[in-house]
PDB file of N, CA and C in Angstrom:
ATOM      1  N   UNK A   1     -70.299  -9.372  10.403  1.00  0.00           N
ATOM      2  CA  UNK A   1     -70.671  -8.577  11.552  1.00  0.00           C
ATOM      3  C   UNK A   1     -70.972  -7.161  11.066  1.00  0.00           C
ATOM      4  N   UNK A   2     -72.002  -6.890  11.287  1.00  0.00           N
ATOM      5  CA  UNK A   2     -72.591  -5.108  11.012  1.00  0.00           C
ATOM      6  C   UNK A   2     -72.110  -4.329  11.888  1.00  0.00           C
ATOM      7  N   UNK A   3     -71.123  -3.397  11.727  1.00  0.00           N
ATOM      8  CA  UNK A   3     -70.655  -2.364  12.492  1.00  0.00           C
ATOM      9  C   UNK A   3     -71.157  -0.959  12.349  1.00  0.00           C
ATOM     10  N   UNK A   4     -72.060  -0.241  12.955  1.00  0.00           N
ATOM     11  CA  UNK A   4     -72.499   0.710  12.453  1.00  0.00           C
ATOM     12  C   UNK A   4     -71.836   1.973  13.657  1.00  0.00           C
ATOM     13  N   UNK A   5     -71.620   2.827  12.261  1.00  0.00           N
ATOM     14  CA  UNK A   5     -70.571   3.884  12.873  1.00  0.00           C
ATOM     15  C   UNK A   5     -70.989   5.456  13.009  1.00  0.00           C
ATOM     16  N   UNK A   6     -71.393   6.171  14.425  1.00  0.00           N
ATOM     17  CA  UNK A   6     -71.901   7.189  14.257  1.00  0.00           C
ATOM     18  C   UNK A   6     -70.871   8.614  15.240  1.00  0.00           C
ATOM     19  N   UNK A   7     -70.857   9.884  14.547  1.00  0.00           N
ATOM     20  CA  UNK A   7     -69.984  10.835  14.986  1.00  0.00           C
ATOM     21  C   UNK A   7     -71.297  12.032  15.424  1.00  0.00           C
ATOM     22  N   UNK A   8     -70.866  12.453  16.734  1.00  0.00           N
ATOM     23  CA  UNK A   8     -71.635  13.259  16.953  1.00  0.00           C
ATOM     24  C   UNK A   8     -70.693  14.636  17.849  1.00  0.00           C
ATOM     25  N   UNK A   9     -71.167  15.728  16.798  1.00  0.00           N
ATOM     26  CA  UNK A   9     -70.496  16.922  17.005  1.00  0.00           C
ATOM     27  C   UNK A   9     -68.830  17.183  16.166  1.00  0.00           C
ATOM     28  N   UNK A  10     -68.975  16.603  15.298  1.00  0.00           N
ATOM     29  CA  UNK A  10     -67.603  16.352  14.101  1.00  0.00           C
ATOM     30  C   UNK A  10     -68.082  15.914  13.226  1.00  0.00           C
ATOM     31  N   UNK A  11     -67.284  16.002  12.046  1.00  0.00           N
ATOM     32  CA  UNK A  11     -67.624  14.982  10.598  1.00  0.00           C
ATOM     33  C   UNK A  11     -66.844  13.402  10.683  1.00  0.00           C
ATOM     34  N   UNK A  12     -67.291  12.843  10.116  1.00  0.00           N
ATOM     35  CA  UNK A  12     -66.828  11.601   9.928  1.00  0.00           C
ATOM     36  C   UNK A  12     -66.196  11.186   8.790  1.00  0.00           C
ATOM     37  N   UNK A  13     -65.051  11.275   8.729  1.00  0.00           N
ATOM     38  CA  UNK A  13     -63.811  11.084   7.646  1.00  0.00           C
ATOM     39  C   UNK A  13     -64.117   9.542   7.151  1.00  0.00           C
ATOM     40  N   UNK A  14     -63.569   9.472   6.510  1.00  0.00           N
ATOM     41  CA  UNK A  14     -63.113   7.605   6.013  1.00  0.00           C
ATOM     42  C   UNK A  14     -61.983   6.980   6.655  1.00  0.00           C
ATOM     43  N   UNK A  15     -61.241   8.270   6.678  1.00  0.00           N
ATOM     44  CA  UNK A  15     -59.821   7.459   7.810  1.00  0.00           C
ATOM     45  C   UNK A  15     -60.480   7.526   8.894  1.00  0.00           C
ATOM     46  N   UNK A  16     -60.836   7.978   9.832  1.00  0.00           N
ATOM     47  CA  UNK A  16     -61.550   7.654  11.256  1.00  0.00           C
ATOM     48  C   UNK A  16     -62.564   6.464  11.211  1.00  0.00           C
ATOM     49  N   UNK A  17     -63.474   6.504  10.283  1.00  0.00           N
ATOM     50  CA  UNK A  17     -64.286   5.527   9.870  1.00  0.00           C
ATOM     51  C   UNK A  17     -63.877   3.770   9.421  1.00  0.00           C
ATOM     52  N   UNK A  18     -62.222   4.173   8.800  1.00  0.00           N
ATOM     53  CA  UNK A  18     -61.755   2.578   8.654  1.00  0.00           C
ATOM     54  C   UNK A  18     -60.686   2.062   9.734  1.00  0.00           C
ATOM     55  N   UNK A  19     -60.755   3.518  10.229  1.00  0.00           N
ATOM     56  CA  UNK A  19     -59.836   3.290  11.380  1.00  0.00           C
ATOM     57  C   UNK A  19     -60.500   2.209  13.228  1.00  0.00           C
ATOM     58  N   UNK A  20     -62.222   2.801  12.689  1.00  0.00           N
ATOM     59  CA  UNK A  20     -62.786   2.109  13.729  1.00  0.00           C
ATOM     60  C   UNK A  20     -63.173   0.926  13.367  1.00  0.00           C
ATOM     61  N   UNK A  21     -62.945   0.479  11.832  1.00  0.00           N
ATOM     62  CA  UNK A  21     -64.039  -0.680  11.839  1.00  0.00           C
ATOM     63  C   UNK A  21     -62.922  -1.820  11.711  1.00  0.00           C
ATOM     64  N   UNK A  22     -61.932  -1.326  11.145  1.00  0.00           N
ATOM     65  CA  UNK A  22     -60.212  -2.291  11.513  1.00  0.00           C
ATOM     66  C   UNK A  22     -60.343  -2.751  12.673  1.00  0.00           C
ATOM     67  N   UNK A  23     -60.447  -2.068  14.050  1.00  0.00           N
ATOM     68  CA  UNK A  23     -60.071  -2.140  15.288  1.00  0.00           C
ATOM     69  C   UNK A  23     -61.126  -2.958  16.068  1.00  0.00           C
ATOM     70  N   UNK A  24     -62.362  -2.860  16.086  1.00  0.00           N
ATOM     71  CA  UNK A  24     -64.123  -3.010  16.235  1.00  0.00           C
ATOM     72  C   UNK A  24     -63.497  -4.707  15.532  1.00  0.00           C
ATOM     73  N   UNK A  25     -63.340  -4.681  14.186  1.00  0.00           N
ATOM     74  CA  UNK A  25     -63.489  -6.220  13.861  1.00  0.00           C
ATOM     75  C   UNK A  25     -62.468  -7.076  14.272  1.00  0.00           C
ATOM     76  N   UNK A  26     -61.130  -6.476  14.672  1.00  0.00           N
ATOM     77  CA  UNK A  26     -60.359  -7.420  15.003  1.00  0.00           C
ATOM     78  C   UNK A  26     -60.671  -7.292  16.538  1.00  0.00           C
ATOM     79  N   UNK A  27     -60.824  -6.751  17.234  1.00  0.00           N
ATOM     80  CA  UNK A  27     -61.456  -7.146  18.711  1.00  0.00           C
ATOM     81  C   UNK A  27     -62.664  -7.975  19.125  1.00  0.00           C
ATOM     82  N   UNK A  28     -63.363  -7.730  17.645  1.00  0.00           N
ATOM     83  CA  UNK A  28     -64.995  -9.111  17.904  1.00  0.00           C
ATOM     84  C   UNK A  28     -64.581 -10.250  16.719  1.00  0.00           C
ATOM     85  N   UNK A  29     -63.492 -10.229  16.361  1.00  0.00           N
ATOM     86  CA  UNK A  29     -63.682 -11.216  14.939  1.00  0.00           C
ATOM     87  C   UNK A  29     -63.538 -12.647  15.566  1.00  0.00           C
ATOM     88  N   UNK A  30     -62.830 -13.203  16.900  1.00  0.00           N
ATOM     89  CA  UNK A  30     -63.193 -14.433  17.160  1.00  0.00           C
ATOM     90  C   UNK A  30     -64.394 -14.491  17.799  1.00  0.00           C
ATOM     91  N   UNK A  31     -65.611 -13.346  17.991  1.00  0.00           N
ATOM     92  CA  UNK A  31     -66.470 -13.703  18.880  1.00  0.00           C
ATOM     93  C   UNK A  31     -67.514 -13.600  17.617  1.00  0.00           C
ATOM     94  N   UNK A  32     -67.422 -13.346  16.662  1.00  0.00           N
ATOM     95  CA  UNK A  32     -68.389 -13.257  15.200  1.00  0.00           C
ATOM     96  C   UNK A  32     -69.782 -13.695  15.000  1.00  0.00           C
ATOM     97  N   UNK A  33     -69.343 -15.191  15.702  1.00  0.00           N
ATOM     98  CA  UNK A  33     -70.457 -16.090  15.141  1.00  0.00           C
ATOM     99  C   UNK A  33     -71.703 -15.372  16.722  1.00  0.00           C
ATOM    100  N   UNK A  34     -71.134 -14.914  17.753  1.00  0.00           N
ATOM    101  CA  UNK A  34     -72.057 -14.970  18.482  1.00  0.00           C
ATOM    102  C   UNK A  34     -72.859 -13.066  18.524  1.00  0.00           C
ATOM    103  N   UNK A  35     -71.870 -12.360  17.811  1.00  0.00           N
ATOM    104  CA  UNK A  35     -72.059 -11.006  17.615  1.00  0.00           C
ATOM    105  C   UNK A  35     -73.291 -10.252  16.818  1.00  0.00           C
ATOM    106  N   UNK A  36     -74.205 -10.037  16.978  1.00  0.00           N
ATOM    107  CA  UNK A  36     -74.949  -9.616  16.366  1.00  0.00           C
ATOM    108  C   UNK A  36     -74.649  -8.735  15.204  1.00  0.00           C
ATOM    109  N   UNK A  37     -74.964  -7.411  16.545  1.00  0.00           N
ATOM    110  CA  UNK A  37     -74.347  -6.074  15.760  1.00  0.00           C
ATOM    111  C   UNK A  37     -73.659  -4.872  16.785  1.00  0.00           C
ATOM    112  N   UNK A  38     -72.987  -4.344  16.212  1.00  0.00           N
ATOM    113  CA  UNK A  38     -71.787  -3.365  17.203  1.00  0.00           C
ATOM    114  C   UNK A  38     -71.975  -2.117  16.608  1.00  0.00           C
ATOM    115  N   UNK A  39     -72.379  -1.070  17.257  1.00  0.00           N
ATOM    116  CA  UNK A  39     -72.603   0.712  17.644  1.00  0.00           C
ATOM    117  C   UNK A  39     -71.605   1.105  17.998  1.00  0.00           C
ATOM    118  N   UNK A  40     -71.121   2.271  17.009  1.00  0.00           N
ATOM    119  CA  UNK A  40     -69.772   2.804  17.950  1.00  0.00           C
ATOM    120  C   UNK A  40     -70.240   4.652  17.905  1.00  0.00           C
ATOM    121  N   UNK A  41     -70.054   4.663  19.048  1.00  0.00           N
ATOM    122  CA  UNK A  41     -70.689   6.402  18.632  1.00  0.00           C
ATOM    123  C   UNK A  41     -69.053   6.783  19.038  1.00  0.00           C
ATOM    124  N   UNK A  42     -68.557   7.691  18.275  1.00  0.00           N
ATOM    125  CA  UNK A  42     -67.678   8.610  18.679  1.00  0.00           C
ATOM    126  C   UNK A  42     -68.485  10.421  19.073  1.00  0.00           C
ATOM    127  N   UNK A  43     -67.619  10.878  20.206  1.00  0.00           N
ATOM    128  CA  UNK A  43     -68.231  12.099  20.843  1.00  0.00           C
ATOM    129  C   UNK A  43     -67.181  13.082  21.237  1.00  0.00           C
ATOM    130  N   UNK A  44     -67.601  14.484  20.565  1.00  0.00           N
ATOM    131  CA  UNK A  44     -66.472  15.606  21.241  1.00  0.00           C
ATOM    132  C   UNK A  44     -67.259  15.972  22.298  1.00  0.00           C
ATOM    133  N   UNK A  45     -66.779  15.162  23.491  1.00  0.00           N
ATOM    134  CA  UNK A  45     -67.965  15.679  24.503  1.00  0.00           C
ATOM    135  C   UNK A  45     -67.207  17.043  25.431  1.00  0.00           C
ATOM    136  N   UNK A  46     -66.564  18.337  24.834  1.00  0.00           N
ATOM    137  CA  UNK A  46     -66.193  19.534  25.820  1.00  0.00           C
ATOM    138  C   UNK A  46     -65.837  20.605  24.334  1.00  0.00           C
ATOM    139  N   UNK A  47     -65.998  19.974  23.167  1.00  0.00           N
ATOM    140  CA  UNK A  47     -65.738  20.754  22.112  1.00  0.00           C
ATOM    141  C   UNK A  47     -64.706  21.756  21.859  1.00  0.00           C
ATOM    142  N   UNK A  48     -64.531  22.927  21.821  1.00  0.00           N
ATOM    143  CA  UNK A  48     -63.230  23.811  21.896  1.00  0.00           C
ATOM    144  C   UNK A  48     -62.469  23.954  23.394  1.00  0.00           C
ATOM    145  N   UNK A  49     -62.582  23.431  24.324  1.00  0.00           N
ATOM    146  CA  UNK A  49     -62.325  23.423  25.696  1.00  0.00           C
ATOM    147  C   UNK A  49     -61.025  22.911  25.905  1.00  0.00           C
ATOM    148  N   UNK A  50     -61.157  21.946  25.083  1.00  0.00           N
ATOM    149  CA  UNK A  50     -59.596  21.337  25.384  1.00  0.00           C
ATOM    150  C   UNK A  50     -59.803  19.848  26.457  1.00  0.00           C
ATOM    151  N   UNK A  51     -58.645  19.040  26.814  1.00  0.00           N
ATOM    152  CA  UNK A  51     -58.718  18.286  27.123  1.00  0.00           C
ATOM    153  C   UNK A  51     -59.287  17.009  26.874  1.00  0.00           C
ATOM    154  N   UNK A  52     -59.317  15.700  27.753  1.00  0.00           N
ATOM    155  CA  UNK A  52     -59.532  14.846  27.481  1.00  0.00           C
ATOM    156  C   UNK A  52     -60.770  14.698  26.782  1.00  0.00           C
ATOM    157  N   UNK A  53     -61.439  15.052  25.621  1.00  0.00           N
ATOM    158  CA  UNK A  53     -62.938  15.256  25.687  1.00  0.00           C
ATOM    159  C   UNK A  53     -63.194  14.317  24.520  1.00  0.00           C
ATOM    160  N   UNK A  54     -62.514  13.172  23.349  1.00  0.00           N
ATOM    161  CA  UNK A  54     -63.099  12.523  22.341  1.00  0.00           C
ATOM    162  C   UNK A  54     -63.719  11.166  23.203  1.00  0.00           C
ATOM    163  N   UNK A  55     -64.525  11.024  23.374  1.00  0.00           N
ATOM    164  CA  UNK A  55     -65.701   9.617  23.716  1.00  0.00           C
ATOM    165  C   UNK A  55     -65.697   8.584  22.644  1.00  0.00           C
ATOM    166  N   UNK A  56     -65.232   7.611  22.886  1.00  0.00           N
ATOM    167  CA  UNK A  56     -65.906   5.783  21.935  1.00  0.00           C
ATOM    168  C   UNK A  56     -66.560   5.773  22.866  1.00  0.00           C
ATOM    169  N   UNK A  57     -67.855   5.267  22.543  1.00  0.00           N
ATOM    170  CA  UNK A  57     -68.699   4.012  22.962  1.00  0.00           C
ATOM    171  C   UNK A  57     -68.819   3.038  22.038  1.00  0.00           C
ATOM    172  N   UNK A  58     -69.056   1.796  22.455  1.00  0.00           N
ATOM    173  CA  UNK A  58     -69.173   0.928  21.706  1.00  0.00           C
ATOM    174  C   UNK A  58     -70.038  -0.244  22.217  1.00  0.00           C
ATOM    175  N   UNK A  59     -70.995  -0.668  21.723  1.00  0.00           N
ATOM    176  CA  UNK A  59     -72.327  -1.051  22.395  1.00  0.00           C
ATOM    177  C   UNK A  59     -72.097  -2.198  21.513  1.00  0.00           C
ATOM    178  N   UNK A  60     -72.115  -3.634  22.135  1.00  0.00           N
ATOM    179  CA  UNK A  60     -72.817  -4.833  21.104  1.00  0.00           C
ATOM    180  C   UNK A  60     -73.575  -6.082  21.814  1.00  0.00           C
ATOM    181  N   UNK A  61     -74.300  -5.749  20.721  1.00  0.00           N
ATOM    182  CA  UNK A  61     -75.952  -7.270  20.958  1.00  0.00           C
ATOM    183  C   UNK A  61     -74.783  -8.421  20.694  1.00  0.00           C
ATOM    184  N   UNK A  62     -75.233  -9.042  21.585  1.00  0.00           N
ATOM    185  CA  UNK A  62     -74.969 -10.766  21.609  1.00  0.00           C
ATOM    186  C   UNK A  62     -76.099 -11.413  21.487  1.00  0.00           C
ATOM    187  N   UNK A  63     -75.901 -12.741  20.781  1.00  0.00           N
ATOM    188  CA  UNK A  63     -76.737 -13.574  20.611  1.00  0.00           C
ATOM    189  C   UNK A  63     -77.769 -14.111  22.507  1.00  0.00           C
ATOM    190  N   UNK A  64     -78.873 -14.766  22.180  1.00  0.00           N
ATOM    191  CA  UNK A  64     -79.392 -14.631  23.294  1.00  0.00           C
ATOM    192  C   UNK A  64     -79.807 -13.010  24.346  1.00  0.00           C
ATOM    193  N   UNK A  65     -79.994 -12.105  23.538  1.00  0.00           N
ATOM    194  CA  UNK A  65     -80.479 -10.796  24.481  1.00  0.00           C
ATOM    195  C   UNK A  65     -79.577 -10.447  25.012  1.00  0.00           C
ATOM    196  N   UNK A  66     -78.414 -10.527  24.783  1.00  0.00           N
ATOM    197  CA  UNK A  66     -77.135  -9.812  26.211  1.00  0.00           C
ATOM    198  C   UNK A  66     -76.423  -8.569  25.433  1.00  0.00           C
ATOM    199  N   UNK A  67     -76.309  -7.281  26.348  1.00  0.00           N
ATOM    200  CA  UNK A  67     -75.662  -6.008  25.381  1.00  0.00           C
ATOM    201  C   UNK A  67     -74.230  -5.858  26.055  1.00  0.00           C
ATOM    202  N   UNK A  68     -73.536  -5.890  25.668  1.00  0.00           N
ATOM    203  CA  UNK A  68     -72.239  -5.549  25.846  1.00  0.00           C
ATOM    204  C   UNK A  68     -72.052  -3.861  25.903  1.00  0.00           C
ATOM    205  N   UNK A  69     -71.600  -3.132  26.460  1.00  0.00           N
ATOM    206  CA  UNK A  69     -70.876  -1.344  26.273  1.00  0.00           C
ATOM    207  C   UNK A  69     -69.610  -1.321  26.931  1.00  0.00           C
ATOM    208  N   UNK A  70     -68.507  -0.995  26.305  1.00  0.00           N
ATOM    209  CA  UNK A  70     -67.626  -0.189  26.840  1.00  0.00           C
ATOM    210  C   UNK A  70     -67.642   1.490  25.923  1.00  0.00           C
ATOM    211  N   UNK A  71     -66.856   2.073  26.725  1.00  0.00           N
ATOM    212  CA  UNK A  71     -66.293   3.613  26.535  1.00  0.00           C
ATOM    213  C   UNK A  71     -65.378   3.589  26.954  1.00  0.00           C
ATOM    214  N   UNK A  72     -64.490   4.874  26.389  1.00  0.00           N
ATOM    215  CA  UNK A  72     -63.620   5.356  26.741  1.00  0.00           C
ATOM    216  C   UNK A  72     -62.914   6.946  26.537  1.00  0.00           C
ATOM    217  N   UNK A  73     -62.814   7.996  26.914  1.00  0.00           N
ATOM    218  CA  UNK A  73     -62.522   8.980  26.745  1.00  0.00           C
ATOM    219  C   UNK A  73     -60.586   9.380  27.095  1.00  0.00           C
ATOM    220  N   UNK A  74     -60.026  10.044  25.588  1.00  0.00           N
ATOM    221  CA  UNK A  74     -59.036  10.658  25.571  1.00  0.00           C
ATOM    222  C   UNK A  74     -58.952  11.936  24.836  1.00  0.00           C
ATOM    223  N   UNK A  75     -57.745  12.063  24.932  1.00  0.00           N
ATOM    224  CA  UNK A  75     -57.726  13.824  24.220  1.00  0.00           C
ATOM    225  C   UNK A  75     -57.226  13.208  22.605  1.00  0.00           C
ATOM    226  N   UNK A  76     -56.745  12.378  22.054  1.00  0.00           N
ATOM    227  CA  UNK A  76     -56.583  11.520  20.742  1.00  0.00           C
ATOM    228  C   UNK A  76     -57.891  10.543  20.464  1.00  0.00           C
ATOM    229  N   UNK A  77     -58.904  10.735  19.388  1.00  0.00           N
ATOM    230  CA  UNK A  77     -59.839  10.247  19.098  1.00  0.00           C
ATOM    231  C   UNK A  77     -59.399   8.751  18.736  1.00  0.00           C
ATOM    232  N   UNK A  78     -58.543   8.385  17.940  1.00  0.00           N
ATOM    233  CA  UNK A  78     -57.537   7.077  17.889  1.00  0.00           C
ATOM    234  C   UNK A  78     -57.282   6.331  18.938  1.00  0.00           C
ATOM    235  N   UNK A  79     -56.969   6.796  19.971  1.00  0.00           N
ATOM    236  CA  UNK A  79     -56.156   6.532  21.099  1.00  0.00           C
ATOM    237  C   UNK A  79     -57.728   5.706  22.174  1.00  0.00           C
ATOM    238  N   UNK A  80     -58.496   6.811  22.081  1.00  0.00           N
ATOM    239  CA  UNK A  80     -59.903   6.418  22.421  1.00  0.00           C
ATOM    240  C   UNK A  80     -60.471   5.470  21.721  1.00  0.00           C
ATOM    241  N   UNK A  81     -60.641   5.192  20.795  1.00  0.00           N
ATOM    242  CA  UNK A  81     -61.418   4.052  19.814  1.00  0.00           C
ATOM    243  C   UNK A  81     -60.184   2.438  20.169  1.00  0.00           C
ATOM    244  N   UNK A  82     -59.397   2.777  20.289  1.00  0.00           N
ATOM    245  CA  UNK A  82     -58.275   1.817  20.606  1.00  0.00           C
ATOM    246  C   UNK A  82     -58.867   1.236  22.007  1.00  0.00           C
ATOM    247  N   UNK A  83     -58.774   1.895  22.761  1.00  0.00           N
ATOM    248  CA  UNK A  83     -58.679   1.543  24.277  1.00  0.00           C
ATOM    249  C   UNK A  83     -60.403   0.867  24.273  1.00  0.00           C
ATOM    250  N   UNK A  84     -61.297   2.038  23.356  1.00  0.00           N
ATOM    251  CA  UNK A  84     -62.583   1.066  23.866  1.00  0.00           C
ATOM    252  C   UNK A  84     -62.799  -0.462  23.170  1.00  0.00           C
ATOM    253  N   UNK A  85     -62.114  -0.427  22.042  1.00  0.00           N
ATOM    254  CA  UNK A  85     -62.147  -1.823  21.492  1.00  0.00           C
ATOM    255  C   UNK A  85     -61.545  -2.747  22.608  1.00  0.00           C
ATOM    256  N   UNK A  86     -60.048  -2.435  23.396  1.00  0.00           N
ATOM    257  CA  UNK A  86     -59.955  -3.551  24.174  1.00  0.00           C
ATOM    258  C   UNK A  86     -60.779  -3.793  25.096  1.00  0.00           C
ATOM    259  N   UNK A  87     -61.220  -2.826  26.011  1.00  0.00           N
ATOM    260  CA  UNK A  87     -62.182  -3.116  26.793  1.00  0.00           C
ATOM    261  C   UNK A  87     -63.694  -3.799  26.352  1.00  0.00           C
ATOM    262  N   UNK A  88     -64.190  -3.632  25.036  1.00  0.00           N
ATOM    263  CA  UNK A  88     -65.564  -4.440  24.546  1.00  0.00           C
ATOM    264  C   UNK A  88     -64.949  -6.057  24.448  1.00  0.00           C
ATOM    265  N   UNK A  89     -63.394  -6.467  24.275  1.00  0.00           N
ATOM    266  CA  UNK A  89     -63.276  -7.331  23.705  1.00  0.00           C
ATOM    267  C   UNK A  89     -62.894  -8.146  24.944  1.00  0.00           C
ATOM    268  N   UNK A  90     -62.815  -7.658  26.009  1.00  0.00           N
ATOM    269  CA  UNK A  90     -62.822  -8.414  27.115  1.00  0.00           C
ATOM    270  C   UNK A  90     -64.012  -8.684  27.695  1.00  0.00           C
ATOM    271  N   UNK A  91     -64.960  -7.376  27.923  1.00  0.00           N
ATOM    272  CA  UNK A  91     -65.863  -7.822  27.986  1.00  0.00           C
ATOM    273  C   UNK A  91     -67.465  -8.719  27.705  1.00  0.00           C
ATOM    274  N   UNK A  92     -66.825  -8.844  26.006  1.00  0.00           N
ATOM    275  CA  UNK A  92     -67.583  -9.889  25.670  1.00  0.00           C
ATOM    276  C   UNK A  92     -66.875 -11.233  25.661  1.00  0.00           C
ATOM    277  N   UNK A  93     -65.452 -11.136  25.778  1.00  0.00           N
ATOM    278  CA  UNK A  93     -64.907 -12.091  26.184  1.00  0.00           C
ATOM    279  C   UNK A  93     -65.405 -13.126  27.280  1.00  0.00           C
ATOM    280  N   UNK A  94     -65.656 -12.462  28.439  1.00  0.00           N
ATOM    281  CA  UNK A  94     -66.391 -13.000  29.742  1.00  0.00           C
ATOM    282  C   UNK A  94     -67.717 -13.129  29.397  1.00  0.00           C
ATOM    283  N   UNK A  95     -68.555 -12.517  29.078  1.00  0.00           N
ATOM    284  CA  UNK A  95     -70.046 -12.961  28.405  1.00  0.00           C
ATOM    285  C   UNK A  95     -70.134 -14.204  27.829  1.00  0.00           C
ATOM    286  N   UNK A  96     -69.434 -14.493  26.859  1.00  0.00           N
ATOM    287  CA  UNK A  96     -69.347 -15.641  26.245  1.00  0.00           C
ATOM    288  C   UNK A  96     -68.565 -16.685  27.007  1.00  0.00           C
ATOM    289  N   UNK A  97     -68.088 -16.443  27.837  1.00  0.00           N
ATOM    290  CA  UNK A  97     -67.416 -17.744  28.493  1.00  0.00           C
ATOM    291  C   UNK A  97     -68.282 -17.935  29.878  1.00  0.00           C
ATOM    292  N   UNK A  98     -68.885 -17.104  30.476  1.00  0.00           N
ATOM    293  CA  UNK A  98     -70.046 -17.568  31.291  1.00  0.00           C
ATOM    294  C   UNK A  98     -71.409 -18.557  30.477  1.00  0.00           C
ATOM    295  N   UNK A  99     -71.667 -17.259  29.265  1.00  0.00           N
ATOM    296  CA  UNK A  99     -72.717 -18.242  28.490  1.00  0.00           C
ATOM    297  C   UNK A  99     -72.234 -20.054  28.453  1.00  0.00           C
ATOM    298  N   UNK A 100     -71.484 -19.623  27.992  1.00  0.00           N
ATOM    299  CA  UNK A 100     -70.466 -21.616  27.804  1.00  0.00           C
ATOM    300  C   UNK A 100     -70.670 -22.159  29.263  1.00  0.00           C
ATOM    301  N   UNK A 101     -70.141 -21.614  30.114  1.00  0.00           N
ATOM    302  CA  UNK A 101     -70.144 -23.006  31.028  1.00  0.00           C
ATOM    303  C   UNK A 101     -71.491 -23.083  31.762  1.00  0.00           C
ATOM    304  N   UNK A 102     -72.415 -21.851  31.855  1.00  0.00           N
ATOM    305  CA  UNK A 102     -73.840 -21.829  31.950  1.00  0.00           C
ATOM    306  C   UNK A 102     -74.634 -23.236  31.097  1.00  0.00           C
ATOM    307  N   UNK A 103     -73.714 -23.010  30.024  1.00  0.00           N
ATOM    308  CA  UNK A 103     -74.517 -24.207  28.898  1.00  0.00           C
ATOM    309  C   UNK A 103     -74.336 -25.560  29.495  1.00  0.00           C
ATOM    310  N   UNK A 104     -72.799 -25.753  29.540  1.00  0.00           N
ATOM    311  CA  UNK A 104     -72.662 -27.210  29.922  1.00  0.00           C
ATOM    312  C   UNK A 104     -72.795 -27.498  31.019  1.00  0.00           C
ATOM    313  N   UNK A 105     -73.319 -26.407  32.413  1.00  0.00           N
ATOM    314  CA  UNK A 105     -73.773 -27.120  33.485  1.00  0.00           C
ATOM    315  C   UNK A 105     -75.017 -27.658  33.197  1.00  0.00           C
ATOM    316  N   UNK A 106     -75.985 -26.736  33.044  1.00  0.00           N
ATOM    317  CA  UNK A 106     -77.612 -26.849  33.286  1.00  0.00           C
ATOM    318  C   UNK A 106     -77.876 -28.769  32.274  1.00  0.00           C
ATOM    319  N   UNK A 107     -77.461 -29.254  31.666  1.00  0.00           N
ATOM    320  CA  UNK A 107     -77.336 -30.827  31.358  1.00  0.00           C
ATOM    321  C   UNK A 107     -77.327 -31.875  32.343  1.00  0.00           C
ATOM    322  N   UNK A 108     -75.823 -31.051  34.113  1.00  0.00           N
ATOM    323  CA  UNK A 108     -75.857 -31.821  34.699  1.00  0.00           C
ATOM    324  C   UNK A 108     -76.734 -31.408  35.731  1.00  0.00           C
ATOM    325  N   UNK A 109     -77.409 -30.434  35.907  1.00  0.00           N
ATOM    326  CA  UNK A 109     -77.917 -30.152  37.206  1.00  0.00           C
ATOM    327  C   UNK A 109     -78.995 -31.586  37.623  1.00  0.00           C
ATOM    328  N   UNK A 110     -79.301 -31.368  39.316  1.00  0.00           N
ATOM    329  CA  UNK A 110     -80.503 -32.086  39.791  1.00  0.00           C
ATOM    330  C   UNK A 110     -81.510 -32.348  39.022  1.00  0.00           C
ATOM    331  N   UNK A 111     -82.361 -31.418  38.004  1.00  0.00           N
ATOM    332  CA  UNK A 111     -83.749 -31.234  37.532  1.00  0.00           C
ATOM    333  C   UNK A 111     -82.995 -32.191  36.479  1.00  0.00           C
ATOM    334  N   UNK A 112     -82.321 -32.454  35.631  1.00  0.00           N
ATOM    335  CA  UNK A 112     -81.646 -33.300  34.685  1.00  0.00           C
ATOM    336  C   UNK A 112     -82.378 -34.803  35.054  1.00  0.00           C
ATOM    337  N   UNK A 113     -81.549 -35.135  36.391  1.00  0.00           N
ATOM    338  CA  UNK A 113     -81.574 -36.505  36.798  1.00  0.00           C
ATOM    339  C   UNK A 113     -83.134 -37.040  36.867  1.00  0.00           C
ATOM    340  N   UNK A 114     -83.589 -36.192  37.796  1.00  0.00           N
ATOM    341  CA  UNK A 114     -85.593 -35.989  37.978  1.00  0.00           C
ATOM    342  C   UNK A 114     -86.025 -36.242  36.654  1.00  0.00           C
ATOM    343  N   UNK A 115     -85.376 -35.843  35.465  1.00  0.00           N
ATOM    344  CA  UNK A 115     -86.222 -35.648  34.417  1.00  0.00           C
ATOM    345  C   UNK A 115     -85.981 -36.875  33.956  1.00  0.00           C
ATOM    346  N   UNK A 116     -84.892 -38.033  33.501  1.00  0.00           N
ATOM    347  CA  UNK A 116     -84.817 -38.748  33.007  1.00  0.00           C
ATOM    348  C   UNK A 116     -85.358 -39.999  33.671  1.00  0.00           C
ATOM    349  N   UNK A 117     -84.999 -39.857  35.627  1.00  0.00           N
ATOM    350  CA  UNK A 117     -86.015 -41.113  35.455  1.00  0.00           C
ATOM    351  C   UNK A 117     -87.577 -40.795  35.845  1.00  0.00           C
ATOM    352  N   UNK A 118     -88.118 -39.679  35.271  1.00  0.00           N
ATOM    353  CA  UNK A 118     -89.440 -40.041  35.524  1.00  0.00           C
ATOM    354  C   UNK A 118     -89.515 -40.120  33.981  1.00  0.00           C
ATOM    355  N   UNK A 119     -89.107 -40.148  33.159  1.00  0.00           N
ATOM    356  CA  UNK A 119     -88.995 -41.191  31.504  1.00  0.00           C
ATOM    357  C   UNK A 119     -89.160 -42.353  31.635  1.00  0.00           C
ATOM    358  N   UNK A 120     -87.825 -42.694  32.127  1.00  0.00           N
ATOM    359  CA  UNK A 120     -87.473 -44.151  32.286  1.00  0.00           C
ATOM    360  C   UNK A 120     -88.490 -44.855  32.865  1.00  0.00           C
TER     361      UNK A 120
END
């Protein structure tokens, strides 16, 4: 899985950097095979101001055209990259389990039956 990792308005350390891609892969690592690729922008979005202001986003392509995003904003950049991983990992959680039973209906639908006996 390609995790590509971008900081905007800060530098980007290696500890912040392995800190997101630890967290990023164990929140998509059972969804892998269907994961494209995952964007994580981190953001000081209020800069010397104070408060809640470090931003994750975290954006990922799924197989079949579908984009996944969560965010999340805290005053701990850690704390933020944490929280948005659970939230991407639920929400591709449900993506992929709609895709699934999307799959194994459309086999049984009406147009199914139509189709086989005008074969037969």
């Amino acid at each position: 899985m390609f995790i590509d990792t971008r900081a905007i308005g800060f530098a980007l350390t290696d500890g912040i950097r392995g800190h997101v891609e630890a967290r990023v892969e164990s929140a998509l690592g059972p969804f892998s095979k269907w994961v494209v690729k995952a964007t994580v922008r981190l953001e000081d979005v209020n800069a010397d101001h104070g408060g809640d202001d470090k931003r994750c986003s975290i954006v990922v392509a799924l197989r079949r055209h579908d984009v996944r995003v969560a965010e999340a904003i805290h005053a701990d950049l850690y704390a933020a990259v944490d929280k948005a991983a659970r939230r991407i990992r639920r929400s591709v959680r449900r993506a992929i389990k709609r895709q699934l039973t999307r799959d194994r209906r459309e086999p049984q639908g009406p147009a199914a039956l139509v189709t086989f006996y005008v074969r037969g």
